[in-house]
Structures are given as structure tokens and as C-alpha cells.
C-alpha atoms as a PDB file:
ATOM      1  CA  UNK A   1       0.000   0.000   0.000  1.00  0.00           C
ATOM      2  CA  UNK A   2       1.650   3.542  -0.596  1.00  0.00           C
ATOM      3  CA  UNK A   3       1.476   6.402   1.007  1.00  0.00           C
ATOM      4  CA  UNK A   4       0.676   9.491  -0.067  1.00  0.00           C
ATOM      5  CA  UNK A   5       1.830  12.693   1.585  1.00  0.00           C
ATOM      6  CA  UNK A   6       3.502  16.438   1.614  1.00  0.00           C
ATOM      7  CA  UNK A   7       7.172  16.256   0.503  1.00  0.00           C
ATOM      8  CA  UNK A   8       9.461  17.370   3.627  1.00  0.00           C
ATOM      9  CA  UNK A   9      12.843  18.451   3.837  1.00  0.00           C
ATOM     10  CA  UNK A  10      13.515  14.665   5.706  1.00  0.00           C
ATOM     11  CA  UNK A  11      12.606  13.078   1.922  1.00  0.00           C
ATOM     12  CA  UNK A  12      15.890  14.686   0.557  1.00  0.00           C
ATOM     13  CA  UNK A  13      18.132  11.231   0.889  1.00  0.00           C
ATOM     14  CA  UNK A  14      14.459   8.900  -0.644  1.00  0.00           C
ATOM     15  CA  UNK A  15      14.106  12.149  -3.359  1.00  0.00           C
ATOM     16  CA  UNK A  16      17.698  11.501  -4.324  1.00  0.00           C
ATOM     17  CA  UNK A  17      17.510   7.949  -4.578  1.00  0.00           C
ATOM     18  CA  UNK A  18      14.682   8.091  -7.105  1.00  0.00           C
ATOM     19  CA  UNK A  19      15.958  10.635  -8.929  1.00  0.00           C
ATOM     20  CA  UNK A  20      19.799  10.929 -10.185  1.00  0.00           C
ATOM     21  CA  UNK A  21      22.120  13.642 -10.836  1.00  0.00           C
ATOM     22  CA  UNK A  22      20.147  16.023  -8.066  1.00  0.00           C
ATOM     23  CA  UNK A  23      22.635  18.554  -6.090  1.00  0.00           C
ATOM     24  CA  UNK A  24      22.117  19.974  -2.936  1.00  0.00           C
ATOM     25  CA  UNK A  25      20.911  23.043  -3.921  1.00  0.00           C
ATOM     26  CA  UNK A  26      18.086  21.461  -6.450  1.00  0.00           C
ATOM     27  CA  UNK A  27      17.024  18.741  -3.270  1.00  0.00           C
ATOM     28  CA  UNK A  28      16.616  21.671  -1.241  1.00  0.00           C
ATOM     29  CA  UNK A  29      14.026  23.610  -4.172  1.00  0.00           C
ATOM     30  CA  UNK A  30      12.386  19.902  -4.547  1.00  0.00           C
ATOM     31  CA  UNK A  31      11.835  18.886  -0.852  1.00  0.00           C
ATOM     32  CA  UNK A  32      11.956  22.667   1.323  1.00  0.00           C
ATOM     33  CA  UNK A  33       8.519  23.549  -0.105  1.00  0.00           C
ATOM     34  CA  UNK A  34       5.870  26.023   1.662  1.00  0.00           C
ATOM     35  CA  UNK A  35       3.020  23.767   0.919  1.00  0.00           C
ATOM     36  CA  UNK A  36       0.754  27.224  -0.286  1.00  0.00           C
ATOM     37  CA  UNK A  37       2.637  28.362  -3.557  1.00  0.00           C
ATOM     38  CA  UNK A  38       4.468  25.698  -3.874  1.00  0.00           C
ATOM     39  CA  UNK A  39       3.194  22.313  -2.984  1.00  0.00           C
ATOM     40  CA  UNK A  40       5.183  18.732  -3.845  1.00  0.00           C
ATOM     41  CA  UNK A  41       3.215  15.388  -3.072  1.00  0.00           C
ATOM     42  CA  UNK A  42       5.367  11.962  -2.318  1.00  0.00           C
ATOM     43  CA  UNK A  43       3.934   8.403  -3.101  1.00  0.00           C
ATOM     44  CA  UNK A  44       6.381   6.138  -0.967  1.00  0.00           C
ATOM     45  CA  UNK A  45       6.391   2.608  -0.927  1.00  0.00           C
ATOM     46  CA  UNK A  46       6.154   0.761   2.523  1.00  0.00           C
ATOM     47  CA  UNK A  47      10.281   0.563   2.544  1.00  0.00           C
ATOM     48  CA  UNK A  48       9.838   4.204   2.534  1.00  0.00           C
ATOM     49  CA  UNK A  49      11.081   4.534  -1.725  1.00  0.00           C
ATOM     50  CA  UNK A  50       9.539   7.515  -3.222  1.00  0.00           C
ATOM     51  CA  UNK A  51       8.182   6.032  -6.526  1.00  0.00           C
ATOM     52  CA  UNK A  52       6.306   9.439  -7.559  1.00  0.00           C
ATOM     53  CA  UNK A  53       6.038  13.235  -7.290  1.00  0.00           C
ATOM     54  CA  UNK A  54       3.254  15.476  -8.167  1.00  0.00           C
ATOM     55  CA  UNK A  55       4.609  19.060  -7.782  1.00  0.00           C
ATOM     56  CA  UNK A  56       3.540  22.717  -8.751  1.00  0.00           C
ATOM     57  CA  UNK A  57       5.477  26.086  -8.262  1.00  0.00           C
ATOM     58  CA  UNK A  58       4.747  29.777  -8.388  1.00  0.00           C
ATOM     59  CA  UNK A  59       4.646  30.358 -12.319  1.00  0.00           C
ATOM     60  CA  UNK A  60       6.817  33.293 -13.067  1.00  0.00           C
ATOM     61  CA  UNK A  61       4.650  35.043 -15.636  1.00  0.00           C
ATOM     62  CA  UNK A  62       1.772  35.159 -13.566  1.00  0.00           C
ATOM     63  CA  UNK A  63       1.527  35.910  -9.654  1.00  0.00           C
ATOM     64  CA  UNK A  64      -1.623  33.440  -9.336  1.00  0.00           C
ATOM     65  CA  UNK A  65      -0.496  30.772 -11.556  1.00  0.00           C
ATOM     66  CA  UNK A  66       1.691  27.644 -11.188  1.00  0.00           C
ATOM     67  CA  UNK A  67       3.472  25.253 -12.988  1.00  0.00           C
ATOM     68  CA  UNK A  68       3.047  21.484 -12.554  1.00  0.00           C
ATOM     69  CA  UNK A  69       5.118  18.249 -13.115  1.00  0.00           C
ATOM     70  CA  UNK A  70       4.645  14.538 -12.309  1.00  0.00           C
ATOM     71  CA  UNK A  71       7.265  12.215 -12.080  1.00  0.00           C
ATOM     72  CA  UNK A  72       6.279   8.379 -12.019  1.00  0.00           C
ATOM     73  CA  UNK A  73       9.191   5.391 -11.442  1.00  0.00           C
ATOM     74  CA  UNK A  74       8.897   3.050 -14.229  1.00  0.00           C
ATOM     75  CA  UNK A  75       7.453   0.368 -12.651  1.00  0.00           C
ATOM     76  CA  UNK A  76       4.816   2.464 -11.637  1.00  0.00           C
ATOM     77  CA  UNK A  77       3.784   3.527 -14.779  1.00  0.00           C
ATOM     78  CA  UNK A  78       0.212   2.244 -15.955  1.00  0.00           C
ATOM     79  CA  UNK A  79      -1.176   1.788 -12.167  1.00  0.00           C
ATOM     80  CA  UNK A  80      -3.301   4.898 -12.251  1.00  0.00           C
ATOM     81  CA  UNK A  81      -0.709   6.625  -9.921  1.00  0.00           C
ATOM     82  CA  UNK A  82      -0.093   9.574 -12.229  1.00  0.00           C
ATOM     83  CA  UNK A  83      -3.911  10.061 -12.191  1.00  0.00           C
ATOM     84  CA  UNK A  84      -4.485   9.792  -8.064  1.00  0.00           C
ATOM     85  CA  UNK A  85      -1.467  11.997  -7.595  1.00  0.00           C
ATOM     86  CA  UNK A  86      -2.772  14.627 -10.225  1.00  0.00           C
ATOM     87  CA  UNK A  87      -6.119  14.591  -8.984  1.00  0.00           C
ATOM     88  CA  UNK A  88      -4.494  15.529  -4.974  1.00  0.00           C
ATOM     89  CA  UNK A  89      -2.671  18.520  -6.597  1.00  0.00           C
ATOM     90  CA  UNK A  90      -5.017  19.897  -8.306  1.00  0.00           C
ATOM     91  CA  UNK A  91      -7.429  20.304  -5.353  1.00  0.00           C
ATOM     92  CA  UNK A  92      -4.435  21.605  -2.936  1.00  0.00           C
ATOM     93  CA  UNK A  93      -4.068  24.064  -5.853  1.00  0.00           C
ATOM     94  CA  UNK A  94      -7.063  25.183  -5.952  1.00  0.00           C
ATOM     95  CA  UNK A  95      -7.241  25.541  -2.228  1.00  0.00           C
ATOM     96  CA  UNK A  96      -4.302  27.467  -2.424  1.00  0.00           C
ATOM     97  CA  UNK A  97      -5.578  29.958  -4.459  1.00  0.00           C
ATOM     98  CA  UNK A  98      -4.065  29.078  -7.653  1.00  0.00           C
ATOM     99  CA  UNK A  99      -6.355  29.881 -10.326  1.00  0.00           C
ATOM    100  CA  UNK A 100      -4.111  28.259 -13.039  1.00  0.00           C
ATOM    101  CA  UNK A 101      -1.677  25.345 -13.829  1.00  0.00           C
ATOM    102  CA  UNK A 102       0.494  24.652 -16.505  1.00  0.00           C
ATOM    103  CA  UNK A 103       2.496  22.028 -17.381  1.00  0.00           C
ATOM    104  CA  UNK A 104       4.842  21.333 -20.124  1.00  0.00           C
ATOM    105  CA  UNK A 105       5.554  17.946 -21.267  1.00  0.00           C
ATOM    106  CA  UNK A 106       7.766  16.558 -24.399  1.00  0.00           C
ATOM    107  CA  UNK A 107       4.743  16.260 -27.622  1.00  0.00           C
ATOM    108  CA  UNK A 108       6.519  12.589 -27.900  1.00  0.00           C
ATOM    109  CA  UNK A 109       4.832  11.787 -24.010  1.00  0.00           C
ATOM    110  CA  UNK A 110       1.955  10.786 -25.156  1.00  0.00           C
ATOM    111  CA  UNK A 111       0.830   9.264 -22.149  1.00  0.00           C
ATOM    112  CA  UNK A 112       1.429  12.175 -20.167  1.00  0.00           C
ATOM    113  CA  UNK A 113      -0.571  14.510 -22.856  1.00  0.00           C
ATOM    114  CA  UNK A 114      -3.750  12.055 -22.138  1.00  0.00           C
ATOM    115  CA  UNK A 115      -3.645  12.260 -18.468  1.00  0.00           C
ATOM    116  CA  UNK A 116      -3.512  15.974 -18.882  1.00  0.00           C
ATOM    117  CA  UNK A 117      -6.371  15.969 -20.946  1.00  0.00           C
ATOM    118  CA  UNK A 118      -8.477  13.791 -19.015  1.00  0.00           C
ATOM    119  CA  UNK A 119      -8.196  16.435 -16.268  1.00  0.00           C
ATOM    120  CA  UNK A 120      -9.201  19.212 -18.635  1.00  0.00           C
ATOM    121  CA  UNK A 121      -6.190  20.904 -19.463  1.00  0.00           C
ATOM    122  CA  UNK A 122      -5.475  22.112 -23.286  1.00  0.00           C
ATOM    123  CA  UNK A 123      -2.581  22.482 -25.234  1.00  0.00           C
ATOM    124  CA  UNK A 124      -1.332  25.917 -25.952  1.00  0.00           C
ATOM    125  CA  UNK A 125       1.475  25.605 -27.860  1.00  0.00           C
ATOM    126  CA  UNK A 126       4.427  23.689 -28.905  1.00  0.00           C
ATOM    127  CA  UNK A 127       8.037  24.682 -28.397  1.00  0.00           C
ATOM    128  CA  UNK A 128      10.335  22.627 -30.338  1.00  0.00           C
ATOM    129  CA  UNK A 129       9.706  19.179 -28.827  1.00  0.00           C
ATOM    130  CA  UNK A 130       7.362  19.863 -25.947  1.00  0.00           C
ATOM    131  CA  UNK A 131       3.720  21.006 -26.087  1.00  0.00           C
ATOM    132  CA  UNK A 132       2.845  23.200 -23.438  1.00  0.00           C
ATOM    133  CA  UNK A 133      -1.042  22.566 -22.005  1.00  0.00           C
ATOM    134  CA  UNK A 134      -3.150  24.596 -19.165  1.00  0.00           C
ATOM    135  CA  UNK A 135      -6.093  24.276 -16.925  1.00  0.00           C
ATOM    136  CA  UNK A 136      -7.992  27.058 -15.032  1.00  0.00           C
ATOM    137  CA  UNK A 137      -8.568  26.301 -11.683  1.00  0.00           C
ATOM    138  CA  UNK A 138     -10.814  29.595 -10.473  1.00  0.00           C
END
């Protein structure tokens, strides 16, 4: 059974794990969040492995908008997990006062295009090879 919870600043060394190459400075962004304007959800695994991330940030075009990314682990792909964790964002978001996400995703993803479709976001605009899609939240 996971768990599903806030990302905290103790989830650095289970953040690292799952994802590579990450530097102090970067864990810090990823796992010191306020939980307002900038919210990051954890799905851990009983052993405590973080096997995905739902996250959004202050956008920096727009005071009242975010940006939003989901990370999945590979095995974990296909199990609806992408879906639950979007689904918890999105209502923190809009509890939060965020009255729009965005997320940007490569065009090539098209899972990832799908999900964000099936919770009502649109695409944009492309920019080279990602397609850039948003949802009102207001």
C-alpha cells in the first residue's frame, strides 16, 4: 500500500535515490517547499522509496499561476498513480488559491498529454519538442 503525503525536507536522501544527478541546492528547491505556492506530493512505498512526485510552483509570468510536473518510477507507470497523484494537486491548488496550472511535457509523451487531458487541461502551444497545455482552476 503507498502512502501518499507532503514532501518534507527529511525526503531529501528517498528524493535523491529516485531521482539521479540532483545537487544539494536542487534537493533543497524539490523537498523545502511552503506547501501554499508551492506544494510537492510523495507516493512512498512501505520501505519508505519515493516512486512518484506530483509538484507545482509559483509560475513566473503570472503571480496566481503555477506550474506542474509529475514524475512516475517506471514500474509504476500504468497503475493509475499519475492520475491519483494529479487529482491531490489539483485540489491543494485550488485551495491554495491558484487559479491556473500549466504544465509542459515533451509532444513525444503521449501518455502524459492524455492524463492531462483527461483532467481538462489544453494544449497551448508547442516549443520545439514539448507542447505546453493549461487548466484554469478559479
Amino acid at each position: 500500500m503507498l502512502q501518499i503525503r507532503p514532501i518534507l525536507p527529511a525526503d531529501a536522501d528517498a528524493y535523491a535515490a529516485a531521482f539521479d544527478r540532483l545537487g544539494g541546492d536542487e534537493l533543497r528547491f524539490l523537498t523545502d517547499v511552503d506547501h501554499h505556492r508551492h506544494e510537492a506530493l510523495g507516493a512512498f512505498e512501505p520501505n519508505g522509496r519515493l516512486v512518484g512526485v506530483a509538484r507545482y510552483a509559483p509560475s513566473q509570468d503570472d503571480e496566481c499561476a503555477a506550474d506542474m510536473a509529475v514524475e512516475i518510477a517506471d514500474d509504476w507507470q500504468g497503475r493509475r498513480l499519475g492520475a491519483n497523484l494529479t487529482a491531490r494537486l489539483l485540489g491543494a491548488a485550488r485551495r491554495n488559491g491558484v487559479c491556473r496550472m500549466t504544465v509542459e511535457t515533451p509532444a513525444a509523451n503521449a501518455p502524459a498529454r492524455k492524463l492531462a487531458r483527461r483532467f481538462g487541461f489544453r494544449e497551448v502551444g508547442q516549443h520545439g519538442p514539448a507542447v505546453t497545455l493549461t487548466r484554469e482552476l478559479a
